[in-house]
C-alpha atoms as a PDB file:
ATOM      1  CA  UNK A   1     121.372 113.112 111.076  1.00  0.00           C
ATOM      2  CA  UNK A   2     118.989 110.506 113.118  1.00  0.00           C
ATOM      3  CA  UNK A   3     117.274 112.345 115.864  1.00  0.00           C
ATOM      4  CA  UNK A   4     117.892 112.866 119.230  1.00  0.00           C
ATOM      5  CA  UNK A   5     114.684 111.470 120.895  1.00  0.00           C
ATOM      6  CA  UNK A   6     112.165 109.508 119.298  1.00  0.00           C
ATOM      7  CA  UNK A   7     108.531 107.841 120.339  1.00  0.00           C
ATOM      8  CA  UNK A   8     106.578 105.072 119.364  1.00  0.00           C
ATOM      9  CA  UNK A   9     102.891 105.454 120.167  1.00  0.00           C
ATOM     10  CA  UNK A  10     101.587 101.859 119.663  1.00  0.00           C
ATOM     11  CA  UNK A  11     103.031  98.801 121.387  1.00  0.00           C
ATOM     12  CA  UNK A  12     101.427  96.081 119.911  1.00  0.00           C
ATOM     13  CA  UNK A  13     103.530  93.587 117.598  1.00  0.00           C
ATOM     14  CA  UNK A  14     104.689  96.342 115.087  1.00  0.00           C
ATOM     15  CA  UNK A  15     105.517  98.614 117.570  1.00  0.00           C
ATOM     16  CA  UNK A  16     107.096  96.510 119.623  1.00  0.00           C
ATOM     17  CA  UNK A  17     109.587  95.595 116.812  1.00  0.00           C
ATOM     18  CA  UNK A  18     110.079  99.274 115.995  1.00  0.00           C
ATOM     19  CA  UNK A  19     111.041 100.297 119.488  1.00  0.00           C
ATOM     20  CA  UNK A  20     113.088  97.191 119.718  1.00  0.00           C
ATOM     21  CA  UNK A  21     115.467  97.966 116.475  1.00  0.00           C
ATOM     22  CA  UNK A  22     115.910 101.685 117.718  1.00  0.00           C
ATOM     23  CA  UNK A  23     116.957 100.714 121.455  1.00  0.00           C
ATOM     24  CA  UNK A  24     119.408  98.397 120.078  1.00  0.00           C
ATOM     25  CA  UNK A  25     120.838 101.188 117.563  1.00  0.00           C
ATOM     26  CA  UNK A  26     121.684 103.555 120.860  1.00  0.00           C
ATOM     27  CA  UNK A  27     118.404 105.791 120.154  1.00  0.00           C
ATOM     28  CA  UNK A  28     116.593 107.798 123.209  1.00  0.00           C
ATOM     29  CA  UNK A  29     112.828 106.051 122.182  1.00  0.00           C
ATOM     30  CA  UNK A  30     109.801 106.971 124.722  1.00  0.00           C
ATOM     31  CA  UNK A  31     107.228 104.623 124.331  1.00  0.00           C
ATOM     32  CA  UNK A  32     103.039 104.878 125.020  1.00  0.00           C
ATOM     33  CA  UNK A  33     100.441 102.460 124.649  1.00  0.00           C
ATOM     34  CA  UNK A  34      96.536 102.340 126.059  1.00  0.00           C
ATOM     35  CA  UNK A  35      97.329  98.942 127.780  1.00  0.00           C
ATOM     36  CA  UNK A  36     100.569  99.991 129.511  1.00  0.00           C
ATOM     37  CA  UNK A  37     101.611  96.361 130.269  1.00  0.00           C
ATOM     38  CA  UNK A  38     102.702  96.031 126.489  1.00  0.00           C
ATOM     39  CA  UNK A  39     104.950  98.736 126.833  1.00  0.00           C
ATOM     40  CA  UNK A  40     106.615  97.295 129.969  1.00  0.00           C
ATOM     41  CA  UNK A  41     108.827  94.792 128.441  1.00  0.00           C
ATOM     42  CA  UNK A  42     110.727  98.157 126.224  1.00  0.00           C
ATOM     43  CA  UNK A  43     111.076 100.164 129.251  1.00  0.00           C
ATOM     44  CA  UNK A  44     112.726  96.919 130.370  1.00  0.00           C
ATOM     45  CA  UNK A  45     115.531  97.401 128.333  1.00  0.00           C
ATOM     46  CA  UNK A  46     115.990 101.236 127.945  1.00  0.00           C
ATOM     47  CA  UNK A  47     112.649 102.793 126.836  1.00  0.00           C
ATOM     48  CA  UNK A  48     111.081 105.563 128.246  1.00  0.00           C
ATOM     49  CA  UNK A  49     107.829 104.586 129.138  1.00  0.00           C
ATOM     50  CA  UNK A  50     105.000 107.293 129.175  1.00  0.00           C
ATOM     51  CA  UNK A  51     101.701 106.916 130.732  1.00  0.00           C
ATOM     52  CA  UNK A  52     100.070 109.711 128.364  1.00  0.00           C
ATOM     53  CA  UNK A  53     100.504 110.234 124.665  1.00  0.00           C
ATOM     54  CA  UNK A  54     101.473 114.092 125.220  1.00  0.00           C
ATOM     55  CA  UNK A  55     104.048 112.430 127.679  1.00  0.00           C
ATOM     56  CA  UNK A  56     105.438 110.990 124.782  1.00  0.00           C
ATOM     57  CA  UNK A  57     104.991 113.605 122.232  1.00  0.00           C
ATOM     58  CA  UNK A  58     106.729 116.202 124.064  1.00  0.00           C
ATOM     59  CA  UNK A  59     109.715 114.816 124.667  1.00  0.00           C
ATOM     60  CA  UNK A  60     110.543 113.495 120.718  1.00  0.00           C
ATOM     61  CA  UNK A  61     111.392 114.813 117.852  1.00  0.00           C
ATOM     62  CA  UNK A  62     109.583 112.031 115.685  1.00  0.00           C
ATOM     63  CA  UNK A  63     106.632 110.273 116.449  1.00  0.00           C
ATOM     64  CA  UNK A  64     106.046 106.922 114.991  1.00  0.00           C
ATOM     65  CA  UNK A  65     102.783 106.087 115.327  1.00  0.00           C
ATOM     66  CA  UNK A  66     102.146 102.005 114.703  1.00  0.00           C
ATOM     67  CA  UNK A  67      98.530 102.026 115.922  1.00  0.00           C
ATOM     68  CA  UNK A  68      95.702 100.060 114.331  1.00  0.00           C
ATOM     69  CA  UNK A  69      93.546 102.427 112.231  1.00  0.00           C
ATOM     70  CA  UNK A  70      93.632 106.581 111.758  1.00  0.00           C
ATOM     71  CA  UNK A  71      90.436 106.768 114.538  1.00  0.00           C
ATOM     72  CA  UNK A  72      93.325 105.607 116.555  1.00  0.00           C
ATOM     73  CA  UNK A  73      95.748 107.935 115.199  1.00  0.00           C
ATOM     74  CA  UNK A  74      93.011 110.845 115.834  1.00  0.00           C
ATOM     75  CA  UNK A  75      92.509 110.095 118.915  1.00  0.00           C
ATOM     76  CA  UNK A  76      96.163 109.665 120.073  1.00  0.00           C
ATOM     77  CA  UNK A  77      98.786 112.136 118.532  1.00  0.00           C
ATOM     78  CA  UNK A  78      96.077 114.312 117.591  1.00  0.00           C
ATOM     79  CA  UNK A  79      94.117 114.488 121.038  1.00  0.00           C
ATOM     80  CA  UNK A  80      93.321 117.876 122.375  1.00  0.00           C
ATOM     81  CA  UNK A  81      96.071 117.189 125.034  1.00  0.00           C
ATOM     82  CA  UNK A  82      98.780 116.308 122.337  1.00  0.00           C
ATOM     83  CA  UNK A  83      97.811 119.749 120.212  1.00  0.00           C
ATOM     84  CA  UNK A  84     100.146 121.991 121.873  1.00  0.00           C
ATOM     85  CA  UNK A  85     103.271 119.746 121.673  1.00  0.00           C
ATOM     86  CA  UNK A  86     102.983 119.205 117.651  1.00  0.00           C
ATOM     87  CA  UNK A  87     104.731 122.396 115.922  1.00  0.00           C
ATOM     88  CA  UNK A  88     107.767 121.305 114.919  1.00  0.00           C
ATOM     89  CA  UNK A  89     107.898 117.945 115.253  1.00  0.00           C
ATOM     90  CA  UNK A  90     107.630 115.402 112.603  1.00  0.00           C
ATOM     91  CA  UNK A  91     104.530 112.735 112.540  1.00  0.00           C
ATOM     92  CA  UNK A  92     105.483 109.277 110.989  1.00  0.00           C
ATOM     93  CA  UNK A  93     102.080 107.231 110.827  1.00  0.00           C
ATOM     94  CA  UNK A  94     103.200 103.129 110.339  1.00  0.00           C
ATOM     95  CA  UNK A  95     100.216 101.461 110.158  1.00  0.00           C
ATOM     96  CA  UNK A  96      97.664 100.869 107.024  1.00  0.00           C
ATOM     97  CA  UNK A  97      94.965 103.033 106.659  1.00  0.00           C
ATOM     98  CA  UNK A  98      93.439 104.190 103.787  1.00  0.00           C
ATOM     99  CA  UNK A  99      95.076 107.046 101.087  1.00  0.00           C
ATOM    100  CA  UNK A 100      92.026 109.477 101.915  1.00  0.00           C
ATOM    101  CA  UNK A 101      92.711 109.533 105.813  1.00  0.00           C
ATOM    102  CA  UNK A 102      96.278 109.807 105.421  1.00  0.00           C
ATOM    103  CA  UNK A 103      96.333 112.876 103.641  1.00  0.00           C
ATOM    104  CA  UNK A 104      93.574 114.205 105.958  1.00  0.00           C
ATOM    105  CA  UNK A 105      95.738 112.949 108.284  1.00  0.00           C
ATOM    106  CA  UNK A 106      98.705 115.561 106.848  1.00  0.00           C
ATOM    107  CA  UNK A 107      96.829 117.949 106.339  1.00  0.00           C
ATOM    108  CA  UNK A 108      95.809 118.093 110.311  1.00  0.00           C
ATOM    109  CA  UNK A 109      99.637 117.707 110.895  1.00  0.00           C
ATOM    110  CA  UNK A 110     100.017 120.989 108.759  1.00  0.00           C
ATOM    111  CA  UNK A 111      97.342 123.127 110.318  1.00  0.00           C
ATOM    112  CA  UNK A 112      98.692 122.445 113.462  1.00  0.00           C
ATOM    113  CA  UNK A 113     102.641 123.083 113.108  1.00  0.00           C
ATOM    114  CA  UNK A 114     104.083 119.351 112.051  1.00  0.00           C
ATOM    115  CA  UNK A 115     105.326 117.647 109.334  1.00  0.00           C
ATOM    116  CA  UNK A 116     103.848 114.450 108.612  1.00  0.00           C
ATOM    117  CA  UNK A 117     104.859 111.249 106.182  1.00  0.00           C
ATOM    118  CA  UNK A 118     103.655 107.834 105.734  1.00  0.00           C
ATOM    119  CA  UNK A 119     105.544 104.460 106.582  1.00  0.00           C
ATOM    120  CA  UNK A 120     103.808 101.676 106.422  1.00  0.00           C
ATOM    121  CA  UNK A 121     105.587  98.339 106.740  1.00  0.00           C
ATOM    122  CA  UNK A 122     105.299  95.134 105.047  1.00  0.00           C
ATOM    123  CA  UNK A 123     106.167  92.306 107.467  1.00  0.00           C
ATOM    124  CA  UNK A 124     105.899  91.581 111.443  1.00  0.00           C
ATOM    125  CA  UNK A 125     107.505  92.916 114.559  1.00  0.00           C
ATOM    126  CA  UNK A 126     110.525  90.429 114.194  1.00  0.00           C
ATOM    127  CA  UNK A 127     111.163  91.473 110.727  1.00  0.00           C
ATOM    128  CA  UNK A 128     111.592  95.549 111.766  1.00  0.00           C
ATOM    129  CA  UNK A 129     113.488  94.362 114.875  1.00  0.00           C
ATOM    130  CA  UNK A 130     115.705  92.504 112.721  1.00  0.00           C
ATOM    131  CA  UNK A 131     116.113  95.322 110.240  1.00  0.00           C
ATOM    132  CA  UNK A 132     114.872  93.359 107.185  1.00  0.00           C
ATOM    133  CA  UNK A 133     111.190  94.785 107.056  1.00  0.00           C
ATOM    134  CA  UNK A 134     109.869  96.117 103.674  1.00  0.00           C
ATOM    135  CA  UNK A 135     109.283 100.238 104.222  1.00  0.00           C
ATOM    136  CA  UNK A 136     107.327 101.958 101.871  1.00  0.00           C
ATOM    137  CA  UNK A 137     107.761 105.647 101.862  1.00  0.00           C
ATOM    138  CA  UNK A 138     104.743 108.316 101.365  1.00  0.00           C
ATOM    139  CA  UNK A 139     106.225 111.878 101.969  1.00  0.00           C
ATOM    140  CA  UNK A 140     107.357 115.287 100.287  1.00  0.00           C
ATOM    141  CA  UNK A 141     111.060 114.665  99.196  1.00  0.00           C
ATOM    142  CA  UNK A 142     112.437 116.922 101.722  1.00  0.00           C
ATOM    143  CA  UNK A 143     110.964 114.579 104.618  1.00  0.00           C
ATOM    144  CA  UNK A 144     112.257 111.368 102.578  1.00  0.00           C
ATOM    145  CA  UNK A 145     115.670 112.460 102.477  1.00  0.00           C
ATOM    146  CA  UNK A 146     115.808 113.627 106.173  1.00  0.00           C
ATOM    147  CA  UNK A 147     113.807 110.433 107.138  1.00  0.00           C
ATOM    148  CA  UNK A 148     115.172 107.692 104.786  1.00  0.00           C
ATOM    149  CA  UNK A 149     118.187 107.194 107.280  1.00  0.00           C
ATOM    150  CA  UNK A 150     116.478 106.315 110.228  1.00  0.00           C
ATOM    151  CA  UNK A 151     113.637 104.109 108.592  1.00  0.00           C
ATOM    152  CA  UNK A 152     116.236 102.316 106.746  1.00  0.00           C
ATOM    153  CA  UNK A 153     117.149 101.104 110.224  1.00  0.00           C
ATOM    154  CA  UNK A 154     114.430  98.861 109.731  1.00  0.00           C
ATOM    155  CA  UNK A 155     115.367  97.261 106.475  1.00  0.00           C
ATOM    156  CA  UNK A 156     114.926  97.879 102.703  1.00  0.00           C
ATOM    157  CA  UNK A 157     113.073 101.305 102.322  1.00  0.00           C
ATOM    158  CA  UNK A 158     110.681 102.658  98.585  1.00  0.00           C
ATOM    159  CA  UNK A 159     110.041 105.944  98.207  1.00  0.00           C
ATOM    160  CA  UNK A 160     106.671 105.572  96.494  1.00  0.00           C
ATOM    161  CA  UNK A 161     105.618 109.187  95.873  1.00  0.00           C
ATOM    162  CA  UNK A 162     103.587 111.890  97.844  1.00  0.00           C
ATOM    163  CA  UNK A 163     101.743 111.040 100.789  1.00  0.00           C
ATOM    164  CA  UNK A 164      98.936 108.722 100.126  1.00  0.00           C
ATOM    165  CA  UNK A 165     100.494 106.646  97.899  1.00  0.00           C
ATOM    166  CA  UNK A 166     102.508 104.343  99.902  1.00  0.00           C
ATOM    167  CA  UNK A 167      99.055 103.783 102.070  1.00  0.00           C
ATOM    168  CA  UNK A 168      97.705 102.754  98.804  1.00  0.00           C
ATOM    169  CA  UNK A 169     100.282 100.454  97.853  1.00  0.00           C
ATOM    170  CA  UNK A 170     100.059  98.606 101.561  1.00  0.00           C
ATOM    171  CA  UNK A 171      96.520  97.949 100.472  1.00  0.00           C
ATOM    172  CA  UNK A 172      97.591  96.671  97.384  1.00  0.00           C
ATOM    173  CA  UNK A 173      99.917  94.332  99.245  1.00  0.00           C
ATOM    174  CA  UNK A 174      97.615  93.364 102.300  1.00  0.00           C
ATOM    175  CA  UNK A 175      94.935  92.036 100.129  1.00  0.00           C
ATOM    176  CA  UNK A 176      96.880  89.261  99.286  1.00  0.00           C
ATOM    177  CA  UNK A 177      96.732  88.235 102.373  1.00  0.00           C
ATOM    178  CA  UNK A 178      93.181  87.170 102.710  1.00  0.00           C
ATOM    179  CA  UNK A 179      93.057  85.834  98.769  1.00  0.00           C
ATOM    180  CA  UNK A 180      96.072  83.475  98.795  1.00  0.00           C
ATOM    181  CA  UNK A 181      95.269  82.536 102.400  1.00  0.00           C
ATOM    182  CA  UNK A 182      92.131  81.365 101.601  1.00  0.00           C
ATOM    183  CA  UNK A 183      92.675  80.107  98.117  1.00  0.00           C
ATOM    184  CA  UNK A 184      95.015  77.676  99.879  1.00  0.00           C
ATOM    185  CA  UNK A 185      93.197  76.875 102.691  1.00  0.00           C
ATOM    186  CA  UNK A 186      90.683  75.644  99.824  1.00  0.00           C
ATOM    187  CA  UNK A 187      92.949  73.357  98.127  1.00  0.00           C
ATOM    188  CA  UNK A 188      94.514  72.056 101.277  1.00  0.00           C
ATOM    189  CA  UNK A 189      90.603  71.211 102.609  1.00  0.00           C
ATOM    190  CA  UNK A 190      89.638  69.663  98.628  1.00  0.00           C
ATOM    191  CA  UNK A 191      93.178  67.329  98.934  1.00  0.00           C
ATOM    192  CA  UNK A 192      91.966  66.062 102.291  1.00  0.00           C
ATOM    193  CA  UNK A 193      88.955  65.549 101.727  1.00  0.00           C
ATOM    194  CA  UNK A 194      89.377  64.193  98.471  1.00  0.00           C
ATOM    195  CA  UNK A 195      91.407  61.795  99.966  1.00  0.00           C
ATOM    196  CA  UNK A 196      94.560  62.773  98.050  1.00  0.00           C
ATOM    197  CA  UNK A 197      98.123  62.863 100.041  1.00  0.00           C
ATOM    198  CA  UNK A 198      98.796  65.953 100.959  1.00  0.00           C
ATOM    199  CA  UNK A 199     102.523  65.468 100.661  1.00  0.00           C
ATOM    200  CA  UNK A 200     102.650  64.865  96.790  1.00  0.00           C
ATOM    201  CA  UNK A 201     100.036  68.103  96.744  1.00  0.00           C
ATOM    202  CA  UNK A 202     102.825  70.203  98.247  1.00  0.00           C
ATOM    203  CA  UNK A 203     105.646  69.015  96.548  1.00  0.00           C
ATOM    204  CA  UNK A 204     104.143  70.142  93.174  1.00  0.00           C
ATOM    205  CA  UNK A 205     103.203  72.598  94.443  1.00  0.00           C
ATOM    206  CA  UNK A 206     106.686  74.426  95.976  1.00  0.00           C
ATOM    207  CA  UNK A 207     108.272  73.299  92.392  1.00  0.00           C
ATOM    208  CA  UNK A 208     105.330  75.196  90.171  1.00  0.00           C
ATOM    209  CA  UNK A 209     104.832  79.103  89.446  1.00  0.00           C
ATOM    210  CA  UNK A 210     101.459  78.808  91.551  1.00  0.00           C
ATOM    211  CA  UNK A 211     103.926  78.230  95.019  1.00  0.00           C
ATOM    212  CA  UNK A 212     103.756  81.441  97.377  1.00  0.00           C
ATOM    213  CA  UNK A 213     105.940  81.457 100.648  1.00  0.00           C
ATOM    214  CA  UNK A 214     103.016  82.057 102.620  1.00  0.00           C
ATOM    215  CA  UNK A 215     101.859  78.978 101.724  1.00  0.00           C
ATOM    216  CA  UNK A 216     104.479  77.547 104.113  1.00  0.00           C
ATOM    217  CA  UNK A 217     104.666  79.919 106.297  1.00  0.00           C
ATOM    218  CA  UNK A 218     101.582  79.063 107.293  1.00  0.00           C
ATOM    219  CA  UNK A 219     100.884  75.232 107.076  1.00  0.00           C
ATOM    220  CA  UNK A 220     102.309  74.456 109.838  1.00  0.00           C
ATOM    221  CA  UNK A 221      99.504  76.576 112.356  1.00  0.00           C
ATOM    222  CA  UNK A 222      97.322  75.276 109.741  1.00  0.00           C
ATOM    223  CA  UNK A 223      97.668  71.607 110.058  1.00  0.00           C
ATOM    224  CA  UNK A 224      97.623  71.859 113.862  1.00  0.00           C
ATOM    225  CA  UNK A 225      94.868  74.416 114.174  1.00  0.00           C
ATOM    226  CA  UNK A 226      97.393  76.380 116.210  1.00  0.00           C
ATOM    227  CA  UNK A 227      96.614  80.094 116.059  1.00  0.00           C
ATOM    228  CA  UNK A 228      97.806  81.668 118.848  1.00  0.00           C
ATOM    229  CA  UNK A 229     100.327  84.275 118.943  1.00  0.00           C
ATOM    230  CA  UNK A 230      98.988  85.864 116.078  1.00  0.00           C
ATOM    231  CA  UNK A 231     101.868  88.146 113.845  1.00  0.00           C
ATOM    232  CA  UNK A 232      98.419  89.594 112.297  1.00  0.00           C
ATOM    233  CA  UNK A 233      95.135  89.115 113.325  1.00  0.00           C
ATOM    234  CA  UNK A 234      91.817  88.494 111.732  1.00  0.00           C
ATOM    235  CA  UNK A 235      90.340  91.802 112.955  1.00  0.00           C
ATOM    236  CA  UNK A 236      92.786  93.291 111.748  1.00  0.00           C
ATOM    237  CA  UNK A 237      92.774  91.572 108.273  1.00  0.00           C
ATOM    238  CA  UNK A 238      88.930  92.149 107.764  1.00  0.00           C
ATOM    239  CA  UNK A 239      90.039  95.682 108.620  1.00  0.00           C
ATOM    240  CA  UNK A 240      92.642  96.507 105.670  1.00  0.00           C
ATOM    241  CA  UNK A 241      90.141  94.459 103.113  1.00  0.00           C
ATOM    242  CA  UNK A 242      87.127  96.671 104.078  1.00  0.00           C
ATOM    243  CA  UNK A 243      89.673  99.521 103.243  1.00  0.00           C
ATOM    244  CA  UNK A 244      90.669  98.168 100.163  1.00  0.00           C
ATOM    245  CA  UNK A 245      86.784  97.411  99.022  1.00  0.00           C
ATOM    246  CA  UNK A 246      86.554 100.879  99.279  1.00  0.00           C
ATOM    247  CA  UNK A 247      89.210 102.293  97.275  1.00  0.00           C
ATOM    248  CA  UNK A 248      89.031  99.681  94.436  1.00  0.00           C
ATOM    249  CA  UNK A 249      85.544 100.717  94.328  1.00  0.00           C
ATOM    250  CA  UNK A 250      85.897 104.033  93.870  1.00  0.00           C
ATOM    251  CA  UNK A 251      89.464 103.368  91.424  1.00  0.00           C
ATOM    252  CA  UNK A 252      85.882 101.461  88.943  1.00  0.00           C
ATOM    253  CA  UNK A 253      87.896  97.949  90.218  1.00  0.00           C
ATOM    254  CA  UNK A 254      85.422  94.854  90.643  1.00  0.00           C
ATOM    255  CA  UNK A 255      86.725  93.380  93.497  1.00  0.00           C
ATOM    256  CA  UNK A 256      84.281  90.476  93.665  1.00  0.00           C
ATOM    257  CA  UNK A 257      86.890  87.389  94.088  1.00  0.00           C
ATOM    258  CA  UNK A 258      87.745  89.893  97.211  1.00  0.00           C
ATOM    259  CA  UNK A 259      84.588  90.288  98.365  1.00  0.00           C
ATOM    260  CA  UNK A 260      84.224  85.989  98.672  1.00  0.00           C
ATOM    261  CA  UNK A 261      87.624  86.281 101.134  1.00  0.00           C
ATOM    262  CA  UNK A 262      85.619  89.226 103.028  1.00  0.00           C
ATOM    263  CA  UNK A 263      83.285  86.748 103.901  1.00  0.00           C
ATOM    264  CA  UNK A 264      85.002  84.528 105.352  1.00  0.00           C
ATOM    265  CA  UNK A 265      86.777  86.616 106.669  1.00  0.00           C
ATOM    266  CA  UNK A 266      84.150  88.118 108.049  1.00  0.00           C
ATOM    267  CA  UNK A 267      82.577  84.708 109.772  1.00  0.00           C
ATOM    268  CA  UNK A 268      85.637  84.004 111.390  1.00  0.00           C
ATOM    269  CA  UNK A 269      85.566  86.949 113.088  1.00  0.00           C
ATOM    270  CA  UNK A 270      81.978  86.609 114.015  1.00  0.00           C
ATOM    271  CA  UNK A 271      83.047  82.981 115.604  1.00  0.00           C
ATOM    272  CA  UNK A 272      85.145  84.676 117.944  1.00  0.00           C
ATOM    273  CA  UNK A 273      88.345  84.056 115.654  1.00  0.00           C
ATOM    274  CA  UNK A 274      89.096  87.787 115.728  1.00  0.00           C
ATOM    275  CA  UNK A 275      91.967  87.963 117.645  1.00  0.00           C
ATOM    276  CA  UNK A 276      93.816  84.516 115.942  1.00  0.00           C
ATOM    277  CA  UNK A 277      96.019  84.488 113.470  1.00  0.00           C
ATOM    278  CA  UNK A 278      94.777  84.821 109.887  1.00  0.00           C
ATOM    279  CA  UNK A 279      95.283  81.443 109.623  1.00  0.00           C
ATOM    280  CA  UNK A 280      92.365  80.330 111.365  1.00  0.00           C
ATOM    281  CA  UNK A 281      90.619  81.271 107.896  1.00  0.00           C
ATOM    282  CA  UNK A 282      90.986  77.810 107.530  1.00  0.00           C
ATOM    283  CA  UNK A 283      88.576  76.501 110.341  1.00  0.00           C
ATOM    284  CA  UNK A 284      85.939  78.708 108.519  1.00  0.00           C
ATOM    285  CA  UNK A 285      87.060  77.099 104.385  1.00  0.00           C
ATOM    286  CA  UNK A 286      87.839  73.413 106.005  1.00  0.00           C
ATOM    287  CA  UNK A 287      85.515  73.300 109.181  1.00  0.00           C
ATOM    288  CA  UNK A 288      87.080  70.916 111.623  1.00  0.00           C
ATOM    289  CA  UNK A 289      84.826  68.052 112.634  1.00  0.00           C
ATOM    290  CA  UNK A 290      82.454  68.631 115.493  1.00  0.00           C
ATOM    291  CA  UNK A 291      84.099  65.815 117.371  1.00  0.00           C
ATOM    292  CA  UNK A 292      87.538  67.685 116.880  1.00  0.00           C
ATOM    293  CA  UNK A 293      86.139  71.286 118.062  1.00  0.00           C
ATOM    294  CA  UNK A 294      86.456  70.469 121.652  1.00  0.00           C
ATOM    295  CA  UNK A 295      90.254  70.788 121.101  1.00  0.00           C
ATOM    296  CA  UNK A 296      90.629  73.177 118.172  1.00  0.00           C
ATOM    297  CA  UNK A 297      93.538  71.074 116.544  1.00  0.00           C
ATOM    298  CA  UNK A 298      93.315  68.650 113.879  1.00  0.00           C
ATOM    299  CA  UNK A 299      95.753  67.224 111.506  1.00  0.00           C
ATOM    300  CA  UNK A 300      95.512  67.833 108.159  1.00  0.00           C
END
């Protein structure tokens, strides 16, 4: 049975998408985030809007939290003034954080009356309000089977195991990212540069085992230097691999092909890149000409 009131604590391009899928399915969904103006557009069409967290926590039976890290988390669903409203009510955290802080993160939930399981999503905002999101599933079975009907609202759902391991396997996933976005942005600058079409390059490419969707996904913003409008940013990016270091490194991984990405990962963040799409990478592998950084767009 899907619950009766629900909130999403979290606005930003996952949460947005969340909120969005359960309006249109006839839910009751209260909504908070800190910048209230990115909550505006769902109280637009039916949301609740909340100006507090415990505004939104008392009121729902399930609280989907799509915020950017667990010091986030912490400090939102688990503030002093949320506390009180917790026992009984069931604590869904969405976004990627690391194994160890979401099972600290259950076993606050526990101490202080609510269940708690993981969600974490692989794909954007349009993807969960279209209901074809990938949503792995980190909880004790009882929670997956009461749970598994509402997140499948949001597309295909895996029950990976006990909480902590579908925050591992998001890792898993998210580090791709960064090493097949910057492996192509490599061999996209050494064709140019090199003098080689680029159209030939991609053709073999999209027919051989070495093609990746992503690849096209993101050539376009690429080739342009377009990356505004971000569906995942380089701060956050930079975020899930220093997560990832962390637990490979402690799993006796060597990460060190990782570690390359990390850095420039890291230097487009420090060039004020941070809030671009992750495919600015590029502008830090293929450095745009100095007479083309007055613009930010070049053809490739």
């Amino acid at each position: 049975m899907l619950p009766t009131s629900l909130a999403v604590l979290g606005t930003g391009l996952l949460g947005q998408g969340v909120a969005r899928r359960f309006l249109a399915g006839g839910l009751s969904v209260a909504v908070y985030n800190r910048s209230p103006a990115k909550a505006e557009p769902l109280a637009a069409i039916g949301a609740r809007l909340s100006a507090t967290p415990e505004g939104a926590v008392e009121t729902s039976d399930l609280l989907l939290l799509c915020l950017s890290d667990a010091a986030a988390v912490r400090q939102t669903v688990f503030s002093e003034p949320c506390r009180p409203h917790l026992p009984g009510r069931t604590v869904c955290q969405m976004g990627t954080i690391g194994p160890d802080e979401s099972r600290e993160l259950a076993e606050l939930a526990s101490s202080l009356g609510a269940r708690y399981l993981e969600a974490p999503v692989l794909g954007n905002g349009k993807d969960a309000e279209e209901g074809r999101a990938q949503v792995m599933i980190g909880a004790e079975p009882e929670d997956h089977q009461r749970w598994h009907p509402l997140l499948g609202l949001l597309g295909r759902c895996f029950w990976i195991g006990p909480v902590g391991k579908a925050a591992a396997l998001k890792l898993a996933l998210n580090q791709l990212i960064a090493a097949e976005t910057t492996a192509f942005a490599l061999s996209l600058g050494f064709v140019r540069r090199s003098g080689v079409p680029v159209e030939p390059f991609l053709e073999i490419l999209r027919q051989s085992s070495l093609y990746c969707p992503t690849f096209d996904k993101k050539l376009a913003r690429m080739r342009e230097r377009n990356f505004a409008s971000p569906n995942f940013s380089v701060r956050l990016l930079l975020k899930d691999i220093d997560l990832f270091l962390a637990e490979a490194t402690r799993l006796g991984l060597r990460p060190d092909a990782l570690e390359g990405a990390r850095t420039i990962v890291r230097d487009a963040m420090e060039s004020g890149r941070a809030a671009l799409d992750y495919s600015a990478l590029i502008d830090v592998v293929d450095p745009p000409p100095k007479s083309e950084l007055a613009k930010d767009t070049r053809p490739i």
